[in-house]
Protein backbone atom coordinates (compact mmCIF):
# COMPACT_ATOMS: atom_id res chain seq x y z
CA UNK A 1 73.98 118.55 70.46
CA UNK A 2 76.51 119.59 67.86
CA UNK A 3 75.35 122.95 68.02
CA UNK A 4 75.86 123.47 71.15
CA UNK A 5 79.36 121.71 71.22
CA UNK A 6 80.66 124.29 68.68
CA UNK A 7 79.00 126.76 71.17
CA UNK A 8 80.89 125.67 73.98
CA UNK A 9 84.50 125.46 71.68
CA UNK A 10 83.95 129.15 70.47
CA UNK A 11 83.36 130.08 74.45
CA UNK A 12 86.42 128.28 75.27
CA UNK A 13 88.78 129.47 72.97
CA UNK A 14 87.29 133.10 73.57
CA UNK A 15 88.31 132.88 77.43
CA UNK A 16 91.25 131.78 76.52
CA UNK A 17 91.81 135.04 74.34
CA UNK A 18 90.60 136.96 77.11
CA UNK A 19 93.35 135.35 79.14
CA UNK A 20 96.19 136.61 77.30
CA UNK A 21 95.10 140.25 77.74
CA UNK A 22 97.49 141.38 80.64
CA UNK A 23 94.30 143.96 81.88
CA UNK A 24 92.35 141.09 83.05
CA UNK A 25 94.85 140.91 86.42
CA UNK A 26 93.89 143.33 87.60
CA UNK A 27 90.40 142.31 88.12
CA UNK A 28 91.12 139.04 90.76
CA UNK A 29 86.95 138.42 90.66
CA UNK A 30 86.79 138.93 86.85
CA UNK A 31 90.27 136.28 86.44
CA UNK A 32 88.86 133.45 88.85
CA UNK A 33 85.08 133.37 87.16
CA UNK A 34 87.07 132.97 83.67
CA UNK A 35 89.25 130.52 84.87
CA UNK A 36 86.81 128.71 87.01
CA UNK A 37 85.05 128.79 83.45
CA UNK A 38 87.45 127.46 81.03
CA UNK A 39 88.40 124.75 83.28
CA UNK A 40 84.74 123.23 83.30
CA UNK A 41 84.59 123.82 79.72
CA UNK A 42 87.86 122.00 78.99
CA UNK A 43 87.19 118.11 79.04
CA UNK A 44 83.96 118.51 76.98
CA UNK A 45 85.89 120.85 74.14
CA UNK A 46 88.78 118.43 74.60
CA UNK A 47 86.45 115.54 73.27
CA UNK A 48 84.52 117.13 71.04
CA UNK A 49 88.05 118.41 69.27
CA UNK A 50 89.39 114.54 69.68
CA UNK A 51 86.02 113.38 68.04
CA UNK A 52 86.26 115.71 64.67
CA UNK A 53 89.86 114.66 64.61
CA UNK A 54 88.14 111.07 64.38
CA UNK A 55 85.89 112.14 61.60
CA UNK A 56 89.31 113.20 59.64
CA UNK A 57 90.66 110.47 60.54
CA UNK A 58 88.36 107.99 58.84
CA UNK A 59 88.04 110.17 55.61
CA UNK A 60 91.67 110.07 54.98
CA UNK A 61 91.86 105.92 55.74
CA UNK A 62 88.89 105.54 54.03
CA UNK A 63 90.68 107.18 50.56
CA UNK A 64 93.77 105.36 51.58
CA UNK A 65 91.92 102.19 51.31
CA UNK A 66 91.40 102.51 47.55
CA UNK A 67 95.12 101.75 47.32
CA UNK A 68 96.14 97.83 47.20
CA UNK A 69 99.56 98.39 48.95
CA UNK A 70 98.21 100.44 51.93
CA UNK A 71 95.03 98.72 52.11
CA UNK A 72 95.42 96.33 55.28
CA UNK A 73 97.00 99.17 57.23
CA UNK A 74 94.07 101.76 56.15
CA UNK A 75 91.37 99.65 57.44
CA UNK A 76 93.12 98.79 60.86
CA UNK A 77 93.26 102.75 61.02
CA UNK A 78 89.62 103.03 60.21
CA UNK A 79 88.35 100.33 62.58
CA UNK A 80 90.35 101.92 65.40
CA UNK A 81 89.39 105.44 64.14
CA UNK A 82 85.66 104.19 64.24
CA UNK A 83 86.20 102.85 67.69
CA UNK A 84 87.33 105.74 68.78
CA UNK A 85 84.77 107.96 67.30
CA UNK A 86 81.73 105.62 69.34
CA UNK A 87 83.66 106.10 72.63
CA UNK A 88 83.81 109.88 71.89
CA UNK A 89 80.57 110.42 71.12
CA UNK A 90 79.15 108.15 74.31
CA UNK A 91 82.03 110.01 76.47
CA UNK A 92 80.35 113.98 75.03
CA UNK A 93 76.59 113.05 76.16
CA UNK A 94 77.64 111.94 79.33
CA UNK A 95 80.10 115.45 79.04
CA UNK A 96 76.69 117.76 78.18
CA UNK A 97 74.78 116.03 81.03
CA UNK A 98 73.51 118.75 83.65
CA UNK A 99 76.34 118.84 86.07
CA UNK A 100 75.64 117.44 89.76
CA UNK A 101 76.31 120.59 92.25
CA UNK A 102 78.28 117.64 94.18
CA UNK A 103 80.71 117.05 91.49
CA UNK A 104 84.11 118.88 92.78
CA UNK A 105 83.74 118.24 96.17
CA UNK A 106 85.94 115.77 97.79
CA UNK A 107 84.74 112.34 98.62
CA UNK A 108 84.17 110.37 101.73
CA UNK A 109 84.15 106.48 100.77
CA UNK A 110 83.22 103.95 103.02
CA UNK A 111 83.08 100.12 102.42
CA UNK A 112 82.00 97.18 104.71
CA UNK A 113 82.48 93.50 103.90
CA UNK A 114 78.67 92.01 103.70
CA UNK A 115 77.51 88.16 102.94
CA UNK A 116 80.08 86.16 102.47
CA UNK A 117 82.22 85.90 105.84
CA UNK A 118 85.67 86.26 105.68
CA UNK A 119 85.75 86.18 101.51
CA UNK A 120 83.96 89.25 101.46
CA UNK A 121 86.37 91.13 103.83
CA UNK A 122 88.81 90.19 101.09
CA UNK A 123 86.46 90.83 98.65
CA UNK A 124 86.24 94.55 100.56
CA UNK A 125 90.07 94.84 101.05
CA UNK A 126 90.22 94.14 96.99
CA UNK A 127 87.45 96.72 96.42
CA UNK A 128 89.65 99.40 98.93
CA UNK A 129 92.74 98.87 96.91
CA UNK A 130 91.24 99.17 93.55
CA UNK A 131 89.51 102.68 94.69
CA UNK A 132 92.61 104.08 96.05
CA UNK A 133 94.91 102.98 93.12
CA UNK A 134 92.52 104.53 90.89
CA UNK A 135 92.29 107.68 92.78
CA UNK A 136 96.18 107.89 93.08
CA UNK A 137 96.40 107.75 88.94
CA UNK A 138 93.91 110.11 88.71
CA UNK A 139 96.27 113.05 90.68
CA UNK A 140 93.72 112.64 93.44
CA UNK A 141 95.08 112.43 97.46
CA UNK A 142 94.17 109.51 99.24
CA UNK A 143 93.39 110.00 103.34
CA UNK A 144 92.78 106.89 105.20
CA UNK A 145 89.88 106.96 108.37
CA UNK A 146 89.55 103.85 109.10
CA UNK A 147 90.70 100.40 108.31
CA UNK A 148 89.30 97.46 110.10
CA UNK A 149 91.10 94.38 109.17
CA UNK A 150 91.06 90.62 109.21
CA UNK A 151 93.72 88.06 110.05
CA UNK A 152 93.75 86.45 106.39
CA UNK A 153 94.58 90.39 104.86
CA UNK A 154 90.61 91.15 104.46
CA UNK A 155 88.98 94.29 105.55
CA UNK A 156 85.71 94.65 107.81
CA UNK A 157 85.31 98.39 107.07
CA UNK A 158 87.56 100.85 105.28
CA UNK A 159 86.95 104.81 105.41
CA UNK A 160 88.42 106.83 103.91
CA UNK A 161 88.82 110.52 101.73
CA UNK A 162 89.34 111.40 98.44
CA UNK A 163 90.59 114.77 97.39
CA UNK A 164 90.61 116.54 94.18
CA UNK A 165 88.33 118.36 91.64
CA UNK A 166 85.88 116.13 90.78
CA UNK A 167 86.31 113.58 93.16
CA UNK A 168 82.61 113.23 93.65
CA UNK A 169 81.94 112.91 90.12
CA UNK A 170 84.21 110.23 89.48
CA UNK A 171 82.95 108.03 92.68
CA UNK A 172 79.54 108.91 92.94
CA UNK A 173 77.97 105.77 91.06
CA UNK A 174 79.95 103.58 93.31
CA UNK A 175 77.75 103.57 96.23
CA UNK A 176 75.76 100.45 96.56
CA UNK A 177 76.14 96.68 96.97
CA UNK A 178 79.09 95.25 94.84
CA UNK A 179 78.60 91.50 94.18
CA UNK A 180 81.60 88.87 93.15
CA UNK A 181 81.52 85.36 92.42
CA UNK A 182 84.87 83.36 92.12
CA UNK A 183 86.26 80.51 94.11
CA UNK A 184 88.02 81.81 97.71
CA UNK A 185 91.05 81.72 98.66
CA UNK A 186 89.99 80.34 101.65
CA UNK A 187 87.99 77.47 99.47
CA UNK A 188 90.11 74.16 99.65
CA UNK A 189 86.93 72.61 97.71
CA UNK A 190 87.18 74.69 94.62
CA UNK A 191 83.77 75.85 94.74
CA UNK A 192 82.54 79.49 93.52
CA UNK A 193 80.89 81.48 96.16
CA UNK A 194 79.20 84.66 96.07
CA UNK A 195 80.02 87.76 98.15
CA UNK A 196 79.17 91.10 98.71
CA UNK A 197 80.89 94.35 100.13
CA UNK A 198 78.57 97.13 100.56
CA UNK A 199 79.86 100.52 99.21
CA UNK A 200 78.81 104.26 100.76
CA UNK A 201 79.70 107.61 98.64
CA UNK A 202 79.01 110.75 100.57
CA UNK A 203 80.51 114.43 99.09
């Protein structure tokens, strides 16, 4: 794995030498296939240069925390530098997985209230407005199909697109049936129900 990390940094940083030499312009083929390149290179290099800044990190709080006045502020650094370092290294295996041919195509999401009546249309409306919040603070354009709603603000189906690069790789694992249990607005009992909203992710 780390092998092939520094692999991928040396390739990287390479293209982007290649980049700077004003020749490769004139080769529009040559210039897209290099760019293409670098820019699916980028996130895993970014991590993998974020996680050895982790592993310096720790070394210098770790020597820090031999000293009695900067003790308690070495070890919060090293805890969060830890932290960080574990989400790193889960974030680069899912970065070196074999990439889905899907993954930059745009997205066509569509979700449908299931059990639950009327709670899971809100339950569905809730679901709509999470996925198109997170797809507007991700740079991605939202385009709305089809929105089928209820009196009481739920939703009986929602359709709609997501644009971007890697818009399919982000939504992908959302397709299935999404499951809440909470107590409904429309409950006047205070009882916790369980609903469903069935999600569909097609590139």
């Amino acid at each position: 794995m780390w092998e092939k990390l520094k692999q991928l940094a040396r390739r990287y940083d390479e293209i982007g030498e290649l980049l700077e030499v004003p020749e490769i312009y004139a080769d529009p083929k040559k210039l897209r296939a290099l760019t293409r390149e670098q820019k699916e290179l980028s996130a895993v290099v970014e991590a993998y240069r974020a996680y050895l800044k982790c592993e310096d990190d720790i070394a210098q709080a770790l020597e820090l925390t031999g000293d009695p006045e900067l003790k308690d502020i070495a070890q919060e650094e090293l805890n969060a530098a830890k932290a960080e370092k574990e989400r790193l290294f889960d974030e680069l295996r899912v970065l070196l997985l074999p990439r889905d041919p899907n993954d930059d195509k745009n997205v066509i999401v569509e979700i449908r209230g299931g059990v639950g009546g009327e709670e899971s249309a809100l339950f569905a409306a809730d679901l709509y407005r999470m996925y198109a919040m997170y797809a507007e603070k991700r740079g991605y354009r939202v385009e709305l199909l089809n929105y089928n709603d209820t009196e009481l603000g739920g939703v009986k189906e929602a359709d709609f697109i997501v644009s971007g690069d890697g818009a399919y790789s982000r939504f992908k694992f959302e397709s299935g049936v999404h499951r809440v249990q909470r107590v409904p607005e429309t409950e006047s009992g205070g009882r916790v129900h369980t609903s469903t909203a069935t999600v569909a992710v097609l590139p």
